[in-house]
Protein backbone atom coordinates (compact mmCIF):
# COMPACT_ATOMS: atom_id res chain seq x y z
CA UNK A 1 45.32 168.99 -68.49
CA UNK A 2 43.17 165.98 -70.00
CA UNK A 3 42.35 166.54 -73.79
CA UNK A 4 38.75 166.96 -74.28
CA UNK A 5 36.43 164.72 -76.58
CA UNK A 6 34.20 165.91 -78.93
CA UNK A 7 31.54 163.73 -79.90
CA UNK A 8 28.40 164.28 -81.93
CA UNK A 9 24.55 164.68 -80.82
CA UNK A 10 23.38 161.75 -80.78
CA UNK A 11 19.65 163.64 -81.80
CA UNK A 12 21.22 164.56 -85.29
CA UNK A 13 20.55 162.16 -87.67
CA UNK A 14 22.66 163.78 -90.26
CA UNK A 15 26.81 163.50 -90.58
CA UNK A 16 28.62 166.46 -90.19
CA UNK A 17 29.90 166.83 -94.19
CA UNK A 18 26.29 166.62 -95.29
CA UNK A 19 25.09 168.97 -92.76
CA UNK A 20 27.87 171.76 -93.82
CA UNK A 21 26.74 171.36 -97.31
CA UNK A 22 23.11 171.86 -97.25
CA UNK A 23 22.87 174.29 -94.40
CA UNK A 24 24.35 177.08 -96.31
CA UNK A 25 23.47 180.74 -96.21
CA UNK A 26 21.37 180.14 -99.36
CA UNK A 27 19.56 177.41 -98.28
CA UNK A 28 18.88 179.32 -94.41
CA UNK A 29 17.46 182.08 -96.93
CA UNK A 30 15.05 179.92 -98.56
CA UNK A 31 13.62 178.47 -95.73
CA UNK A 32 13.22 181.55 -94.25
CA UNK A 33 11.49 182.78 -97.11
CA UNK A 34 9.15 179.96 -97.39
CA UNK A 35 8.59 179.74 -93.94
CA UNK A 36 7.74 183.87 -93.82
CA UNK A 37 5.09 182.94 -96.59
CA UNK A 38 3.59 180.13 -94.95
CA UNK A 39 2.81 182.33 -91.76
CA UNK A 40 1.79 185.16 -93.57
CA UNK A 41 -1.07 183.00 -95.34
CA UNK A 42 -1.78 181.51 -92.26
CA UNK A 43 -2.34 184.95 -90.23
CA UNK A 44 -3.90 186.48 -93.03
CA UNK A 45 -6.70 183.22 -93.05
CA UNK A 46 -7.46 183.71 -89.42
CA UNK A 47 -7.89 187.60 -89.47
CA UNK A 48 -10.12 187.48 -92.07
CA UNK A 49 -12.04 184.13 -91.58
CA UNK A 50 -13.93 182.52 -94.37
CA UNK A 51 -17.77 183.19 -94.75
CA UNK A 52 -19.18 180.07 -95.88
CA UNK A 53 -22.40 181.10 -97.13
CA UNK A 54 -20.61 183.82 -99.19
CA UNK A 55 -18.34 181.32 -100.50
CA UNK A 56 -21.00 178.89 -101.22
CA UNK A 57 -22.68 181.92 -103.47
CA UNK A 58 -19.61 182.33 -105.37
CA UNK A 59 -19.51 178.68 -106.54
CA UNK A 60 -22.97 179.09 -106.94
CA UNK A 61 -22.72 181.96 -109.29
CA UNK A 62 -19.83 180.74 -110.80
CA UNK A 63 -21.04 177.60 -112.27
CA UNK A 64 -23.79 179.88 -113.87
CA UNK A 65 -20.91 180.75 -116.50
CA UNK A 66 -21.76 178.34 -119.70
CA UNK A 67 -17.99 178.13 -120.74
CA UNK A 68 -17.09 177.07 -117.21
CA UNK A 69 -20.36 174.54 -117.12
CA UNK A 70 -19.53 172.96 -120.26
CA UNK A 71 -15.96 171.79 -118.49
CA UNK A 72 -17.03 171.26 -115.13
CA UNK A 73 -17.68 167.42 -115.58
CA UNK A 74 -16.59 164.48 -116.93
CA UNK A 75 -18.12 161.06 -117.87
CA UNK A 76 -16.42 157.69 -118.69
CA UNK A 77 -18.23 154.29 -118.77
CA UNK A 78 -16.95 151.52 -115.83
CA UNK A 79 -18.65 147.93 -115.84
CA UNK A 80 -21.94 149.03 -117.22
CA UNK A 81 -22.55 151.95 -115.79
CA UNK A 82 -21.74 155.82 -116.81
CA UNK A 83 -19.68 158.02 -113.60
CA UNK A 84 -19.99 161.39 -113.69
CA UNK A 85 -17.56 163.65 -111.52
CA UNK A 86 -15.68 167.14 -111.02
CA UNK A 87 -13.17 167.75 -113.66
CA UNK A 88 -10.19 169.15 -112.61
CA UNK A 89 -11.27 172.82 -114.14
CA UNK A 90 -14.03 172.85 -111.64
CA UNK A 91 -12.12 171.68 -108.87
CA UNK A 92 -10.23 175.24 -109.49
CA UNK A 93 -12.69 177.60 -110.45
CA UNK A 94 -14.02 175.86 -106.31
CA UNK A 95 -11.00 176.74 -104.74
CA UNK A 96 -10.70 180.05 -106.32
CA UNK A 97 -14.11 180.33 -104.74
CA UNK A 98 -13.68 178.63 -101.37
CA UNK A 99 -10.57 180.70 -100.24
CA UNK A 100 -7.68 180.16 -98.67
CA UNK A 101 -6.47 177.54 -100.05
CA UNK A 102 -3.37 176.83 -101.59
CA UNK A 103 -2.63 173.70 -104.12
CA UNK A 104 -0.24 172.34 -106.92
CA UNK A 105 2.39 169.67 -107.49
CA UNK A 106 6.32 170.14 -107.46
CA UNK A 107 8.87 167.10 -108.82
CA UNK A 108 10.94 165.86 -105.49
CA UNK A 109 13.25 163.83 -107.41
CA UNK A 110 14.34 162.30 -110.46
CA UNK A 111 16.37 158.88 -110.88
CA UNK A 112 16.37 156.00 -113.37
CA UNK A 113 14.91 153.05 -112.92
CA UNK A 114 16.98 149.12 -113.20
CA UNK A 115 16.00 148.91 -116.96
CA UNK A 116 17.56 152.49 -117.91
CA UNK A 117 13.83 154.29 -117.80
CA UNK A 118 14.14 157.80 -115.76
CA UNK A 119 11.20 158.19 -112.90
CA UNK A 120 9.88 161.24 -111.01
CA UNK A 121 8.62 161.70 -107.71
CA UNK A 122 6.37 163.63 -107.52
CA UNK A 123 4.11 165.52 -105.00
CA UNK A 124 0.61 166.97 -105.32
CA UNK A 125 -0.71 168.86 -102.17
CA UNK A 126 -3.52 171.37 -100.94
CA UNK A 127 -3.15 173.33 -97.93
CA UNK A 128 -6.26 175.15 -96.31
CA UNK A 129 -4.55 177.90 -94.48
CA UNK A 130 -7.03 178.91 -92.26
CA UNK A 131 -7.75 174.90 -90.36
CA UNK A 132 -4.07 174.55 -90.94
CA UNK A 133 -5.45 170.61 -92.68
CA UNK A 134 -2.99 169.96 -95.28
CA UNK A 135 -3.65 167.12 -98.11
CA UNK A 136 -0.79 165.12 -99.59
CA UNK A 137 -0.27 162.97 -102.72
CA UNK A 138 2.81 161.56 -103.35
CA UNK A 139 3.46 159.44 -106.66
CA UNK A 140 6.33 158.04 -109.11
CA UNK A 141 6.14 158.99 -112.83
CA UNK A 142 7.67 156.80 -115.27
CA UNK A 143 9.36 158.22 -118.67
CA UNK A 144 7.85 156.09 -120.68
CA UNK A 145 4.49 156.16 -123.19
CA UNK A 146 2.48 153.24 -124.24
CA UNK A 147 1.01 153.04 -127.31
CA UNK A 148 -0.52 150.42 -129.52
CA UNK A 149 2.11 148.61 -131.00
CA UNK A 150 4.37 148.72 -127.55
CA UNK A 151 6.23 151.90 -125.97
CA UNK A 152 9.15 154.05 -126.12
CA UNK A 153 11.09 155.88 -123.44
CA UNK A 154 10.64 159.71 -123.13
CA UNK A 155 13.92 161.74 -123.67
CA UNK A 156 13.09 165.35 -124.23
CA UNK A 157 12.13 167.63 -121.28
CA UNK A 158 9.01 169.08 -122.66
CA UNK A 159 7.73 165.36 -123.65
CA UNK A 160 8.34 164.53 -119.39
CA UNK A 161 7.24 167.94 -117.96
CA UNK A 162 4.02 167.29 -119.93
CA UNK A 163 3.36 163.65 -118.48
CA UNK A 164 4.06 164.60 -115.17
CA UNK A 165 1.97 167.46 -115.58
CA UNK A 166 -0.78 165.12 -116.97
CA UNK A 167 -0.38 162.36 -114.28
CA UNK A 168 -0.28 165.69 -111.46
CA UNK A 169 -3.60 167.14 -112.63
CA UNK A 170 -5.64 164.40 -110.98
CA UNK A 171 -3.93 163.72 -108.14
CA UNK A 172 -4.05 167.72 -107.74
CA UNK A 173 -7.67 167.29 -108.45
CA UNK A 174 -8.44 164.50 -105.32
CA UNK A 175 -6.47 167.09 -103.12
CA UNK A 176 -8.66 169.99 -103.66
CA UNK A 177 -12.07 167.64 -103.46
CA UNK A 178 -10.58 166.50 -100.13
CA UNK A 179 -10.59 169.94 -98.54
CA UNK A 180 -14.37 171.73 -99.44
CA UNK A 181 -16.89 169.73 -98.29
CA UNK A 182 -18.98 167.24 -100.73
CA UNK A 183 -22.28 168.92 -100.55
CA UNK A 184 -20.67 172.16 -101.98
CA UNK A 185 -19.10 170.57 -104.82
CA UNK A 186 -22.94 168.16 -105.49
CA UNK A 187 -24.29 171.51 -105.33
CA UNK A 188 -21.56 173.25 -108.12
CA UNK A 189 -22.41 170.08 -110.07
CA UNK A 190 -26.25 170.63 -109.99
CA UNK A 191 -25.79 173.98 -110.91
CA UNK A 192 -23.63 173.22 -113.99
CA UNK A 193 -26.00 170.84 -115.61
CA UNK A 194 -28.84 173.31 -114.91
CA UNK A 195 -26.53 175.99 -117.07
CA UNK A 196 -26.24 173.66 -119.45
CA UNK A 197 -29.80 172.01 -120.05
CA UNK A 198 -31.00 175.87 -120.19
CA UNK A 199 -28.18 177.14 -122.02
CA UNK A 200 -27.91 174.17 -124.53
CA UNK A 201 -27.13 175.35 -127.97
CA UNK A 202 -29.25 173.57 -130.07
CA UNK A 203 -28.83 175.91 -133.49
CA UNK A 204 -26.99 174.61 -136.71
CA UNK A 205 -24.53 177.03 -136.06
CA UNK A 206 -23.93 175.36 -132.31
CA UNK A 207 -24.10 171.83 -133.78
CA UNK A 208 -21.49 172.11 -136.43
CA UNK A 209 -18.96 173.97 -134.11
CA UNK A 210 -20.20 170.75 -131.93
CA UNK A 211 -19.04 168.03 -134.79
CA UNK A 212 -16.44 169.67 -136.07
CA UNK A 213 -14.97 169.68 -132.42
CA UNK A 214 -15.55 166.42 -132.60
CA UNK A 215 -13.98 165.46 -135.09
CA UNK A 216 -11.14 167.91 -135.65
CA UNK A 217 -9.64 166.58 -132.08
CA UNK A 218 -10.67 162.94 -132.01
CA UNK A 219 -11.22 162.10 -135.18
CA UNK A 220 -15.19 161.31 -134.26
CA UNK A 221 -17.89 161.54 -137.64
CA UNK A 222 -21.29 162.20 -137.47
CA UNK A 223 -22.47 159.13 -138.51
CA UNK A 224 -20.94 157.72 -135.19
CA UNK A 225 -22.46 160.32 -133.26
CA UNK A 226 -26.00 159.82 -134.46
CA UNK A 227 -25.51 156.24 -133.91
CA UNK A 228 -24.43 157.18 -130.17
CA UNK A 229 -28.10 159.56 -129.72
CA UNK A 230 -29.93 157.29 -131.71
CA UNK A 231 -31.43 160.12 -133.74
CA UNK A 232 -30.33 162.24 -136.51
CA UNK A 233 -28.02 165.43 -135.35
CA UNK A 234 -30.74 168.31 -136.46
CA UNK A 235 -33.03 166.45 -134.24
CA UNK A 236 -30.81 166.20 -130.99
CA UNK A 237 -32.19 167.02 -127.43
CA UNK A 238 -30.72 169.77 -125.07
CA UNK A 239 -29.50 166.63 -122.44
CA UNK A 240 -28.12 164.94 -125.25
CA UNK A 241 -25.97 167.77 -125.59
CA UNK A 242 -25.08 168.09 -122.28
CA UNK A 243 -23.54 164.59 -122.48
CA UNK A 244 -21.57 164.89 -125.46
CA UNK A 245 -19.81 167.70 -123.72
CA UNK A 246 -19.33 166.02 -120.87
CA UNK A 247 -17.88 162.71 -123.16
CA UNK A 248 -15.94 165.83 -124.83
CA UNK A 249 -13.98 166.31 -121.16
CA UNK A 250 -13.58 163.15 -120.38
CA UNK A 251 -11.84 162.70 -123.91
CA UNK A 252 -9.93 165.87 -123.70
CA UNK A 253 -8.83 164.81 -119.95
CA UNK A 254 -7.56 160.99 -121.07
CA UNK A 255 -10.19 159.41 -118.44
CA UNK A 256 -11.61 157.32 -121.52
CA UNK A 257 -11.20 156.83 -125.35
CA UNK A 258 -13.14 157.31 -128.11
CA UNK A 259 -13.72 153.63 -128.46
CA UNK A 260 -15.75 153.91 -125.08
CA UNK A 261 -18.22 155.81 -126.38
CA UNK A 262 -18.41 155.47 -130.05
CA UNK A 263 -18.67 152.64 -132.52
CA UNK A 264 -15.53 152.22 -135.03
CA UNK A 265 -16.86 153.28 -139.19
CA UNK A 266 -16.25 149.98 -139.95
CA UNK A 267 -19.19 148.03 -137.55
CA UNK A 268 -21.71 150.56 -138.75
CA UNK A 269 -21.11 149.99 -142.04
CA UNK A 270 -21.30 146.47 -142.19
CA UNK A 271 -24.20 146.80 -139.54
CA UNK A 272 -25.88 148.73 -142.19
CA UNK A 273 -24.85 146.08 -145.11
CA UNK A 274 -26.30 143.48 -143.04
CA UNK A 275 -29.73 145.28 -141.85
CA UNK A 276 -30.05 146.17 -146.13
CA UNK A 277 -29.68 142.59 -147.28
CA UNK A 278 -31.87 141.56 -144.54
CA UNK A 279 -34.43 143.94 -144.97
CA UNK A 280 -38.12 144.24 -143.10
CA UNK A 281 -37.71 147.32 -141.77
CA UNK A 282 -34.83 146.71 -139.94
CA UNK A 283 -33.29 150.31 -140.09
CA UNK A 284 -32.14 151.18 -137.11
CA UNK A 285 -31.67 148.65 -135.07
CA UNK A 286 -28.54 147.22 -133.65
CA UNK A 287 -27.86 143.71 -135.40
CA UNK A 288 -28.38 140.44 -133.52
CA UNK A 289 -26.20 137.62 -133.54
CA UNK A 290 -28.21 135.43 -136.07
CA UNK A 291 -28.35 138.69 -138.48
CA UNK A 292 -24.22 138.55 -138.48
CA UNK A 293 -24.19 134.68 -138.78
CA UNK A 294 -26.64 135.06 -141.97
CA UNK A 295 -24.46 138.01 -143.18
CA UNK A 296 -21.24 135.47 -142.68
CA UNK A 297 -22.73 132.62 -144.76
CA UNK A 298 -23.69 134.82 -147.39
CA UNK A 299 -20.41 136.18 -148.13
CA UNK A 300 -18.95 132.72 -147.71
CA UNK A 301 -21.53 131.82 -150.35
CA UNK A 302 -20.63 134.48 -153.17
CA UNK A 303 -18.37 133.66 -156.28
CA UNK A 304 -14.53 135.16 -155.70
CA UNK A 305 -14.23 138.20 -157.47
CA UNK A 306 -12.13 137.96 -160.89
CA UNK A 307 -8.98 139.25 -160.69
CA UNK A 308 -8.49 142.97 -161.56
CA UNK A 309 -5.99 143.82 -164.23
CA UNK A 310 -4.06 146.71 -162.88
CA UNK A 311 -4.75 147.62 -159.26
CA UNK A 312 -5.07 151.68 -159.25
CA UNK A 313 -2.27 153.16 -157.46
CA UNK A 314 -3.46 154.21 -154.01
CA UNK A 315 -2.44 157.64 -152.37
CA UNK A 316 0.51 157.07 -150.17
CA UNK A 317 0.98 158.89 -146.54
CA UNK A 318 2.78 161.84 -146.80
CA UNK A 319 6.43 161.37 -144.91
CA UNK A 320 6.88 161.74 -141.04
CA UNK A 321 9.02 164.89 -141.73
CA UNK A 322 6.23 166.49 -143.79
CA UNK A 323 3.38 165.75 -141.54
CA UNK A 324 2.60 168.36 -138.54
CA UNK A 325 2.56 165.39 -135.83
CA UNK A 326 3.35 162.14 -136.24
CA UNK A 327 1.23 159.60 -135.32
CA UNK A 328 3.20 156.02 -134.28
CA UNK A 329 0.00 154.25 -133.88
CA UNK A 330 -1.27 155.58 -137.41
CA UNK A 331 1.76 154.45 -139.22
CA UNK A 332 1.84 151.13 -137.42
CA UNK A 333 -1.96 150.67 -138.44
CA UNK A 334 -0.53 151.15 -142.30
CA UNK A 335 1.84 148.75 -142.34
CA UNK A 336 -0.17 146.00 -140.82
CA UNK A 337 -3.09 146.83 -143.42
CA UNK A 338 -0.37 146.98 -145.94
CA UNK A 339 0.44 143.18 -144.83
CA UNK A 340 -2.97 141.81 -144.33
CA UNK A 341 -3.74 142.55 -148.11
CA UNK A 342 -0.26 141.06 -149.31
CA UNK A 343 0.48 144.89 -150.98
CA UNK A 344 4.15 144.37 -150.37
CA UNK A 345 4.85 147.63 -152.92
CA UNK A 346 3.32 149.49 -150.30
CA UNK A 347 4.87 148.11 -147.53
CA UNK A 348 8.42 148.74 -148.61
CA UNK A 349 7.59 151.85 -149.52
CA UNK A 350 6.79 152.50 -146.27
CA UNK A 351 9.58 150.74 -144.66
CA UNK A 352 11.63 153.56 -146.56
CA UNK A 353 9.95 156.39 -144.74
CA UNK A 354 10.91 154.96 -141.59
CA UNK A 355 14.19 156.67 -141.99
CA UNK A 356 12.59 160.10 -141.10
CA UNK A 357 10.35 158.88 -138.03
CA UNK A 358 12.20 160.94 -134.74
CA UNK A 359 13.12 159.22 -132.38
CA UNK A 360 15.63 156.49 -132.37
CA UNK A 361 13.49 154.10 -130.09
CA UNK A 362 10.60 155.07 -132.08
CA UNK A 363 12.41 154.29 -135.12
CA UNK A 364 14.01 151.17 -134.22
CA UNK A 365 10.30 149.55 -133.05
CA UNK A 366 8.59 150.37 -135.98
CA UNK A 367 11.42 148.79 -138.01
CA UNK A 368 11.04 145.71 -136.23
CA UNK A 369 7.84 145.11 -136.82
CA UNK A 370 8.08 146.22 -140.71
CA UNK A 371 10.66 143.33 -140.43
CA UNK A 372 8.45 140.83 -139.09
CA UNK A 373 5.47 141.63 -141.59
CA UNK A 374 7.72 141.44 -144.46
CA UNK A 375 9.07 138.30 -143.64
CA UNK A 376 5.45 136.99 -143.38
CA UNK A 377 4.97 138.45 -147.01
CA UNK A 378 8.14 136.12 -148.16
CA UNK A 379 7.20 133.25 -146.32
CA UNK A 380 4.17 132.10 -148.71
CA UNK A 381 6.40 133.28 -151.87
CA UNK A 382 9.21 130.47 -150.91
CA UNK A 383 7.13 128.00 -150.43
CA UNK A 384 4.96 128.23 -153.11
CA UNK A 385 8.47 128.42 -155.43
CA UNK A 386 9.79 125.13 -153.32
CA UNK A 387 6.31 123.27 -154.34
CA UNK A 388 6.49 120.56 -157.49
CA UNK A 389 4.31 121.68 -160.47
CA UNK A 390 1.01 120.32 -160.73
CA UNK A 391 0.76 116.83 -162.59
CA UNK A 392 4.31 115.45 -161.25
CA UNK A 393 5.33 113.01 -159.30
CA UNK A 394 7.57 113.38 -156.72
CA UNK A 395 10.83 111.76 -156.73
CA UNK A 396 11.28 109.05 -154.16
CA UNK A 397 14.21 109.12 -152.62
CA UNK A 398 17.14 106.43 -153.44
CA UNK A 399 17.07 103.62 -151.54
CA UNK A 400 20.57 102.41 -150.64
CA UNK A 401 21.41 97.99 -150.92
CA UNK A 402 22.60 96.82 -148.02
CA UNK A 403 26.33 95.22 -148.32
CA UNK A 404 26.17 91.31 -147.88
């Protein structure tokens, strides 16, 4: 009797080993599980259809809510011209609304990258159960944040679930707008501004809670908000409102920064140093380019200052470990002040505070570059020791006879 050959199906992609290990009794479980919830939804969705009117209302009433209007849209300025969208709160409270519908992210993988940086895949998705249309994102998450001065690679678990959480939101956002039809969410957006224009809190009480927002989070005054409405706070409009709440998203949300929006201290200042000296009633109104040119040549033009005999000793930063949060870019802006004025007492002392920054990639960058500003300080110091003293001569060098 011939033996008989086994040989595989050729319609299974996967070996043997591999098979045996994943199709386990756990994993058969699982599936079925998922698979049981999946139906369920969907046979739940097509006994009890959706009523689009009805759900229409619901949006409709729901956008009434002033807490949920004040977060239902965003703003950010691209090439000129202010866009105005969803947020990704609304884009909830809709499908909460809508029916359903069933959305989030998971992470498919993790690996790390050629230069030693770990990456996530990850996968944002939103599944109407009763058309069965299913909307997909996939994406790759880097461990790594940018700041300022350069960027350091993330190592603890909360700092990465937070990013990818961050980076899923909007992608998790686009899937839900792609499955209720545009002129429901136009019409969710109409009815949130109308919340807000008739709902705009306009009291002191409203407008400090407003600045102090403001400022508490971002680090925004009210100087550079007044210079944003072009009108003093206690004299602000109901619309202007609305848009500072909807800059206020789009802050909170990281789709623009602060310096989008609002002027630094520093250029009203000197705006307002410039429009003073000029005078003629030029209070309020934005300098033009001749006004800084005059303001240039005028501070060109004064006598230097006479030395001061004892500088007064200027309030230090408390130490990383003290401080609630530290900020990299904050203590990065130090140092470099530090440098531009020469104060080289300050700038070691904060080179010895670097010791408690956490983080050892954190740590190591910012001691690199108090390394390179320091050695700028010294620079100037040796060559100003290596120059002759005024009134001498240099020494010419000997000239050697040449032998016969």
């Amino acid at each position: 009797m011939s033996e008989i050959e086994v040989v595989q199906n050729p319609f299974d992609t996967a070996p043997g080993n591999a098979r045996s290990g994943t199709d386990g009794a756990g994993a058969r479980a699982m599936q079925a599980r998922e698979s049981a919830e999946v139906m369920a939804l969907a046979m739940m969705a097509k006994r009890f259809p959706r009523d689009v009117i009805r759900a229409t209302d619901r949006i409709r009433n729901a956008f009434t809510r002033q807490t949920l209007a004040e977060k239902a849209q965003y703003q950010y300025s691209r090439g000129g011209t202010d866009v105005v969208g969803p947020s990704i709160r609304a884009a909830e409270a809709c499908a909460q609304q809508w029916g359903a519908l069933s959305s989030g992210w998971r992470e498919i993988s993790r690996y790390v990258g050629p230069d030693g940086v770990g990456v996530s895949e990850i996968e944002a998705f939103c599944l109407d159960h009763e058309t069965n249309n299913r909307e997909v994102i996939q994406f790759f998450v880097r461990h790594w944040r940018d700041t300022k001065h350069g960027g350091y690679r993330l190592k603890d678990e909360r700092d990465i679930y937070e990013l990818c959480a961050n980076q899923a939101a909007r992608r998790k956002r686009a899937c839900i707008l792609a499955q209720i039809p545009g002129d429901v969410i136009e019409m969710a957006m109409e009815q949130a501004s109308a919340t807000l224009r008739a709902k705009a809190d306009t009291s002191p009480e409203g407008l400090k809670r407003l600045l102090d927002t403001f400022a508490g989070e971002f680090g925004v005054t009210k100087e550079q908000i007044e210079r944003r409405i072009q009108r003093r706070i206690e004299s602000i409009q109901p619309a202007q409102v609305v848009g500072l709440k909807r800059i206020y998203v789009s802050l909170r949300d990281e789709m623009s920064t602060v310096a989008d929006w609002f002027e630094p201290v520093e250029v009203a200042l000197a705006a307002n140093d410039a429009q003073g000296e000029g005078g003629a009633g030029a209070a309020g109104q934005a300098p033009t380019a001749a006004d800084k040119a005059k303001a240039m040549l005028r501070e060109r033009a004064r006598p230097p200052a006479p030395p001061a005999a004892a500088a007064p000793a200027r309030p230090m930063a408390p130490p990383p470990q003290a401080r609630r949060g530290f900020d990299a870019d904050a203590f990065a802006e130090q140092m470099q002040r530090a440098a531009d004025k020469g104060d080289a007492d300050t700038l070691d002392a904060l080179g010895e505070q670097l010791r408690d920054v956490p983080g050892e990639d954190l740590r190591a960058t910012l001691g690199d570059m108090h390394a390179r500003l320091r050695a700028g300080l010294d620079q100037p110091r040796q060559a100003e020791a290596q120059r002759p003293p005024p009134g001498t001569d240099p020494v010419p060098p000997a000239r050697r006879r040449a032998v016969p």
